[in-house]
C-alpha atoms as a PDB file:
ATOM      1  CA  UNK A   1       0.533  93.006  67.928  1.00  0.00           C
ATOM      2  CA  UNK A   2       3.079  90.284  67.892  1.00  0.00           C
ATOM      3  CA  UNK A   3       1.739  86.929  68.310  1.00  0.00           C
ATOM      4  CA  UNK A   4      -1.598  87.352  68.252  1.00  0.00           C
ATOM      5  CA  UNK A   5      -4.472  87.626  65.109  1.00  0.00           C
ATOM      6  CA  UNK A   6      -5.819  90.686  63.961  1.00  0.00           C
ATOM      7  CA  UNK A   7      -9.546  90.249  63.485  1.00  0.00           C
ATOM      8  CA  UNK A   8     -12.103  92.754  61.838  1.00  0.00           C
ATOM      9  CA  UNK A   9     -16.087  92.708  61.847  1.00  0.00           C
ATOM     10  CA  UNK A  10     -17.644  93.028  58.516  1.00  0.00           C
ATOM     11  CA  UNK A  11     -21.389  92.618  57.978  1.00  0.00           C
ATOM     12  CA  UNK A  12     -22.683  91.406  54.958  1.00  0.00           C
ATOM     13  CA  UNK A  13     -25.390  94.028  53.670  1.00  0.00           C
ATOM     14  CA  UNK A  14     -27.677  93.642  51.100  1.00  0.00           C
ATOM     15  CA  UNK A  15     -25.270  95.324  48.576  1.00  0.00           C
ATOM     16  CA  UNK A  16     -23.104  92.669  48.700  1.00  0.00           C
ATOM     17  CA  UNK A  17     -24.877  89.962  47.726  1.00  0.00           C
ATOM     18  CA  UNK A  18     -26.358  88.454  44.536  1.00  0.00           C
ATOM     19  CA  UNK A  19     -29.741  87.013  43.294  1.00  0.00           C
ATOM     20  CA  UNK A  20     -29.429  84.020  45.458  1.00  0.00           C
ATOM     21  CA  UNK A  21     -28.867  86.743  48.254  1.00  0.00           C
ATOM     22  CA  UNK A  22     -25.083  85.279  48.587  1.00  0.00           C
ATOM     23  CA  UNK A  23     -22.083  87.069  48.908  1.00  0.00           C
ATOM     24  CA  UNK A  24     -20.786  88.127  45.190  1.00  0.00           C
ATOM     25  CA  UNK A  25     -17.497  86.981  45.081  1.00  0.00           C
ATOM     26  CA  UNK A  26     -15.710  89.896  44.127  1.00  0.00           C
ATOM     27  CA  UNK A  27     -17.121  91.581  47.391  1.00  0.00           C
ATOM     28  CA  UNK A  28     -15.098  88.713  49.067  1.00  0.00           C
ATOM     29  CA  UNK A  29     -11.996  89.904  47.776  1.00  0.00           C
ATOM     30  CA  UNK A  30     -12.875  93.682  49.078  1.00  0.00           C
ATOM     31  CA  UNK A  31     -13.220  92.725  52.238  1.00  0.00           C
ATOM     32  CA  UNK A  32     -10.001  90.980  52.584  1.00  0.00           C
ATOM     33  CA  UNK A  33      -8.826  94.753  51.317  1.00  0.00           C
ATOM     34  CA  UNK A  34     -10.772  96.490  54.212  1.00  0.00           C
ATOM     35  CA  UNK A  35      -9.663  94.489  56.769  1.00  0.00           C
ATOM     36  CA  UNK A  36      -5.893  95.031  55.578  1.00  0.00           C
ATOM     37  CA  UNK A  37      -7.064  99.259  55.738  1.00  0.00           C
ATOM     38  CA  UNK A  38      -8.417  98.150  58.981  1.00  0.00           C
ATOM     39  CA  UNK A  39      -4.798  96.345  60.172  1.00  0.00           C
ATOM     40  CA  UNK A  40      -2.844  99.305  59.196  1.00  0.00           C
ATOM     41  CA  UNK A  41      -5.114 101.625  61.360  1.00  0.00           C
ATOM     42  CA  UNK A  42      -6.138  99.599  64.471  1.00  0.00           C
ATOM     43  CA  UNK A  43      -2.352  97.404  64.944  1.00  0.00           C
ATOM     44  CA  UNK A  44       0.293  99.431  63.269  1.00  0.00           C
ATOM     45  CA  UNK A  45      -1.618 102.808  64.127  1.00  0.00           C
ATOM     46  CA  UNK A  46      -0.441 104.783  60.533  1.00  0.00           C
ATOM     47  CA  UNK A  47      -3.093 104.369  58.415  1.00  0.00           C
ATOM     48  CA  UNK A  48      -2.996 102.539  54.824  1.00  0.00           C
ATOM     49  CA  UNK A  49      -3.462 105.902  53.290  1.00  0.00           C
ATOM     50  CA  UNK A  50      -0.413 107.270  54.644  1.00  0.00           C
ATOM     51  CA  UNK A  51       1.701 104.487  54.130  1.00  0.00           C
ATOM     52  CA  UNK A  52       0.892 104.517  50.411  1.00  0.00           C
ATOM     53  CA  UNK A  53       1.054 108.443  50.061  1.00  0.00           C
ATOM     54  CA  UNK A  54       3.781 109.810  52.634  1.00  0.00           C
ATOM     55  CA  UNK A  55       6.065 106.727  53.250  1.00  0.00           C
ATOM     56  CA  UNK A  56       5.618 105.252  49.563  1.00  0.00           C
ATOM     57  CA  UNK A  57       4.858 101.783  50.360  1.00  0.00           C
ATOM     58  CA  UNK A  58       2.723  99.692  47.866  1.00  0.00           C
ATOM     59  CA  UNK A  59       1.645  96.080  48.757  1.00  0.00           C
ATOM     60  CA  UNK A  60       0.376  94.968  45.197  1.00  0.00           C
ATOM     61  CA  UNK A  61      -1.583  91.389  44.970  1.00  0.00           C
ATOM     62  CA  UNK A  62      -0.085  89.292  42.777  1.00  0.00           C
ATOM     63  CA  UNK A  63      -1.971  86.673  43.077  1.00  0.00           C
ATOM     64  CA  UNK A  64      -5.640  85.888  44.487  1.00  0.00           C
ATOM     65  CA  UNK A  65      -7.936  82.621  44.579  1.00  0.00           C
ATOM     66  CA  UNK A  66     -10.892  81.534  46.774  1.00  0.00           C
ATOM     67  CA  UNK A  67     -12.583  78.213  47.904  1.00  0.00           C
ATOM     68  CA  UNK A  68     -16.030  78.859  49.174  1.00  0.00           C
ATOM     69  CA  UNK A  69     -16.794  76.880  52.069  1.00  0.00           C
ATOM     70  CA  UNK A  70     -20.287  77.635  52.794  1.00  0.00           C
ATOM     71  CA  UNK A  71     -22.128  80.441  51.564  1.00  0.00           C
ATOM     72  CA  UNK A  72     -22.257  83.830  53.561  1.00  0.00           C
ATOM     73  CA  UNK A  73     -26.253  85.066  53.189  1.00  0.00           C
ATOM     74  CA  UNK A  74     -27.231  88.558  53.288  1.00  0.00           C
ATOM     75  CA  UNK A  75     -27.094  89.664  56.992  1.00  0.00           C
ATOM     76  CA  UNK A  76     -24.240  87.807  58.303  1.00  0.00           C
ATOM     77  CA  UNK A  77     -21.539  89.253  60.327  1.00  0.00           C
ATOM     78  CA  UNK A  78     -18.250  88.114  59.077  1.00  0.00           C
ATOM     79  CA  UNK A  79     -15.418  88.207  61.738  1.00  0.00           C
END
């Protein structure tokens, strides 16, 4: 994995948006956190479960904040 990015493929589903059929922020914030489950799984090859229950390794946030760009619309694919 060294040197290169770690991407994941998350679709935006109708769940996870709002009235104005936008992402709801908070679902932002969740997918960062799947595609960190996704990391551990896919790169490392442990999985986040196990590195939290057998090896006893937390990685709490501290600190989160987002700038919206341009809105993500129900049925995009995030990658």
């Amino acid at each position: 994995m060294s040197g290169r990015t770690f991407r994941a493929i998350l679709p935006v589903s109708f769940g996870d948006v709002d009235y104005a059929r936008i992402l709801y922020y908070p679902r932002l914030f969740h997918f960062c956190h799947v595609t960190m489950e996704r990391f551990f799984d896919e790169a490392v090859g442990v999985s986040y479960a196990k590195v939290l229950s057998e090896r006893k390794i937390g990685f709490p946030t501290v600190h989160t904040e987002a700038d919206y760009r341009r809105p993500m619309p129900y049925g995009l694919t995030l990658q």
